[in-house]
Protein backbone atom coordinates (compact mmCIF):
# COMPACT_ATOMS: atom_id res chain seq x y z
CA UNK A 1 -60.33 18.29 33.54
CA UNK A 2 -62.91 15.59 32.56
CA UNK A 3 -62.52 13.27 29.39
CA UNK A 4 -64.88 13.25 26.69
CA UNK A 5 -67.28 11.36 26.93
CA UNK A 6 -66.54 9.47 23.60
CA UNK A 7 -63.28 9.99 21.66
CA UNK A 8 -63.54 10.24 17.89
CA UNK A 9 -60.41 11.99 17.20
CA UNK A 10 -57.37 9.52 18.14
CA UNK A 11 -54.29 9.19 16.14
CA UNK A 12 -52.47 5.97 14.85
CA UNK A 13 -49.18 5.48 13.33
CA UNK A 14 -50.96 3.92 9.86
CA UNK A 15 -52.99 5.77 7.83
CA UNK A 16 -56.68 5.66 6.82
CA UNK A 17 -58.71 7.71 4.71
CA UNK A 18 -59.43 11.33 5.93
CA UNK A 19 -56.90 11.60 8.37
CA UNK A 20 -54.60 14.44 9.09
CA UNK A 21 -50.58 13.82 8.41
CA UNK A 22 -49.55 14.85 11.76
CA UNK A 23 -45.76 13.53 10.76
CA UNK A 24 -45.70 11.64 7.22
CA UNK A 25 -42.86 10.98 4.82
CA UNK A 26 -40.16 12.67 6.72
CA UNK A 27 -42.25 15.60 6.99
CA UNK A 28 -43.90 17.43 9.89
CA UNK A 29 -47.07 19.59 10.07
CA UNK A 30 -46.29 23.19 11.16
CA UNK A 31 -47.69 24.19 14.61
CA UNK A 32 -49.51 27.61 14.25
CA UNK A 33 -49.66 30.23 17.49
CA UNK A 34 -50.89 33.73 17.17
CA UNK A 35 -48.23 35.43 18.70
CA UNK A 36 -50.53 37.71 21.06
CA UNK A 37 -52.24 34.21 22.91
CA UNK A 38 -50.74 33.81 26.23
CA UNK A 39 -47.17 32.94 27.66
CA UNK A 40 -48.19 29.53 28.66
CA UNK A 41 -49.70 28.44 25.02
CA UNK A 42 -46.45 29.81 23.67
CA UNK A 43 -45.01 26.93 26.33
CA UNK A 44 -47.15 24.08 25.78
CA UNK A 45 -46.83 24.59 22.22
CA UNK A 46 -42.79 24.30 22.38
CA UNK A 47 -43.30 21.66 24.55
CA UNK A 48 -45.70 19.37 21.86
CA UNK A 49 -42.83 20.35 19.14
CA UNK A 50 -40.74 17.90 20.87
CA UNK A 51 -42.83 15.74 22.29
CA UNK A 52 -43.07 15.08 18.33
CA UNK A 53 -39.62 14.78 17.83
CA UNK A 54 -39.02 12.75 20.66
CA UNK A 55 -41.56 10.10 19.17
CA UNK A 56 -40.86 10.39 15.39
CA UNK A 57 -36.99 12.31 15.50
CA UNK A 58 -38.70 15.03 13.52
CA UNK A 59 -39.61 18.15 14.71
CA UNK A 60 -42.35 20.48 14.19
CA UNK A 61 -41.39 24.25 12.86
CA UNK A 62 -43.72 26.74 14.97
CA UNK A 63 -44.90 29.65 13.05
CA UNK A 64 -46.84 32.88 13.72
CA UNK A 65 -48.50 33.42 10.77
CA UNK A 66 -50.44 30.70 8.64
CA UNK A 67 -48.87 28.77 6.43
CA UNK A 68 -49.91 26.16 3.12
CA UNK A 69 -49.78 22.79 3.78
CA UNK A 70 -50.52 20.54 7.03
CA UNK A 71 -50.86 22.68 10.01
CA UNK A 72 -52.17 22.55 13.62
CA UNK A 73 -53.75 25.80 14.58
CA UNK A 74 -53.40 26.09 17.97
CA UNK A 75 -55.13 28.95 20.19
CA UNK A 76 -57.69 30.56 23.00
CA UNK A 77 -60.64 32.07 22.32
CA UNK A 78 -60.70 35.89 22.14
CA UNK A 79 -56.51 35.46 21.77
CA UNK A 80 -55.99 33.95 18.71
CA UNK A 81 -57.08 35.56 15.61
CA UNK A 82 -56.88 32.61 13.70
CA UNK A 83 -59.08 30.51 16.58
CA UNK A 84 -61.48 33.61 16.01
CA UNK A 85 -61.45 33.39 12.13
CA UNK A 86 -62.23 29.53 12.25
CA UNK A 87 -65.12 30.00 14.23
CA UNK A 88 -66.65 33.19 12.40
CA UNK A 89 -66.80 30.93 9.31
CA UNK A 90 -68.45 28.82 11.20
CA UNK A 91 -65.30 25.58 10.76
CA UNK A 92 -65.23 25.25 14.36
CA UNK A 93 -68.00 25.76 17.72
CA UNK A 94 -67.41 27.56 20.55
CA UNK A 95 -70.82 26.52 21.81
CA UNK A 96 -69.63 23.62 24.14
CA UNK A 97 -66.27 25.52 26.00
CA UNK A 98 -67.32 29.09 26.00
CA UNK A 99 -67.88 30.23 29.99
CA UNK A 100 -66.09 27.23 30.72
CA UNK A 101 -63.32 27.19 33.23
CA UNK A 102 -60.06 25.26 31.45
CA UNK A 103 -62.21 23.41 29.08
CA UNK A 104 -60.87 22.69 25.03
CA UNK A 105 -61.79 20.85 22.13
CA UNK A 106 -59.79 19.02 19.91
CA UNK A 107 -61.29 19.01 16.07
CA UNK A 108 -59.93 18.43 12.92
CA UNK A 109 -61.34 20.91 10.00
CA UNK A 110 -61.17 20.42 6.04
CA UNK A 111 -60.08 23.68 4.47
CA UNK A 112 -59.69 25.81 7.48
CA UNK A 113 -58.11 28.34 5.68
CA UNK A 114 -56.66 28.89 1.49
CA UNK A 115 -54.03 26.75 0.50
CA UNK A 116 -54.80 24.42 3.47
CA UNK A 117 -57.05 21.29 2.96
CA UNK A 118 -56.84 19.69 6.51
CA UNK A 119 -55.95 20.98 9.67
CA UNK A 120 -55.88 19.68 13.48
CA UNK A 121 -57.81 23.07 15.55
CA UNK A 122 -56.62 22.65 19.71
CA UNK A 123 -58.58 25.81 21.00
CA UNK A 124 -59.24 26.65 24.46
CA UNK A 125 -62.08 28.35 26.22
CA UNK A 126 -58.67 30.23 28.52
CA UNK A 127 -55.15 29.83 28.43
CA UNK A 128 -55.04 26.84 30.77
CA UNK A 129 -57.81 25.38 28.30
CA UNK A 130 -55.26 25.52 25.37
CA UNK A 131 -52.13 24.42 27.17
CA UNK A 132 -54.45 20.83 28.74
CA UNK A 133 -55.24 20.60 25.20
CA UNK A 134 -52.19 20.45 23.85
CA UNK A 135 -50.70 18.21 26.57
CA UNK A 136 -53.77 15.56 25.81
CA UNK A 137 -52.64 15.87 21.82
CA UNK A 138 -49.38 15.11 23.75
CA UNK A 139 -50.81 11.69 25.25
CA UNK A 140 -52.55 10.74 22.53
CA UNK A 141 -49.70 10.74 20.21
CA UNK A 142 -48.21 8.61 22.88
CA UNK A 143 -46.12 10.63 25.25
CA UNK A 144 -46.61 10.31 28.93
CA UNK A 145 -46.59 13.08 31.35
CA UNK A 146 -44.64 11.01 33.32
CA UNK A 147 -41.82 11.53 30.30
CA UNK A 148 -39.38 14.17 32.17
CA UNK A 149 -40.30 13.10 35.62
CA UNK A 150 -39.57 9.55 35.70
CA UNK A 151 -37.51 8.74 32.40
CA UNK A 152 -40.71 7.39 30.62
CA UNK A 153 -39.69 6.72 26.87
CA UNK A 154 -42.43 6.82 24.37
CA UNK A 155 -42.71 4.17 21.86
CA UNK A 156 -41.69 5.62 18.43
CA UNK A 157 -42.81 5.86 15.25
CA UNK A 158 -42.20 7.59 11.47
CA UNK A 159 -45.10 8.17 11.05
CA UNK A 160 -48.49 9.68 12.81
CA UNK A 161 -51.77 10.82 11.50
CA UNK A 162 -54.90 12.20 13.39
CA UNK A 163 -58.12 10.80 12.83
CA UNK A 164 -60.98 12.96 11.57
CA UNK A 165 -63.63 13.97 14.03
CA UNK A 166 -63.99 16.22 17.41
CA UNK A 167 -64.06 16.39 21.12
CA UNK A 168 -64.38 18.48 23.88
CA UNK A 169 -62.77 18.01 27.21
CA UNK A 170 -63.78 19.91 30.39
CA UNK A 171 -64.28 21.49 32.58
């Protein structure tokens, strides 16, 4: 897949205004999969739980249905009601990835939903779409694919928050 061709969304370990508490004062935000998005979301999504926990030692719950609080919806377009809902209320565009072979965006959205005021959105224009997008959330919160293959540690942290803004990858 091709990189955007500016990054606005990036994620630190120090906090600024607007941005999303990925992992803040001990706590996690919960992942959030529609259960009926494909097998290898499902994966990708396990796999960026401990990518997590392997940089901060805590570990994201993954839930089915939305919950209050910090969240990071994660889903394919047409499989994911929530993805769906987001962009029928017009929070997110599907206008850059849909038609797109393997192609995602990465966004962050104030109140995507009630009872949540920020949320990270990883949607794909496919399945394959998703899962690269999630594995890029996984480099940018500073775990290399290289992690299982060749021992590569990532540098930790106890703390990481998302900076607003959005980008599309692909295809």
């Amino acid at each position: 897949y091709a990189a955007p061709v500016s990054r606005s969304v990036s994620v630190s370990k120090t906090n600024v205004e607007g941005a999303f508490p990925l992992v803040a004062s001990g706590k996690a935000a919960v992942l959030v999969i529609d259960e009926n998005d494909a097998e290898v979301v499902r994966i990708a999504t396990e796999a960026l739980s401990n990518d997590v926990k392997l940089v901060t030692g805590i570990q994201p719950e993954i839930k089915t249905r939305m919950v209050n609080g910090p969240v990071v919806v994660i889903g394919t377009l047409q499989k994911s009601a929530l993805v769906d809902k987001l962009l029928a209320s017009g929070k997110i565009s599907s206008a850059n990835i849909t038609g797109k072979w393997e192609t995602f965006c990465i966004t962050t959205v104030k109140n995507p939903f009630e009872g949540v005021d920020n949320a990270v959105v990883i949607y794909g224009s496919d399945p394959r779409g998703t899962a690269f997008g999630i594995f890029e959330f996984s480099k940018m919160i500073g775990v290399s694919p290289w992690v299982w293959w060749a021992d590569v540690t990532p540098e930790t942290s106890s703390a990481l928050y998302v900076s607003s803004g959005a980008d599309v990858y692909g295809p």
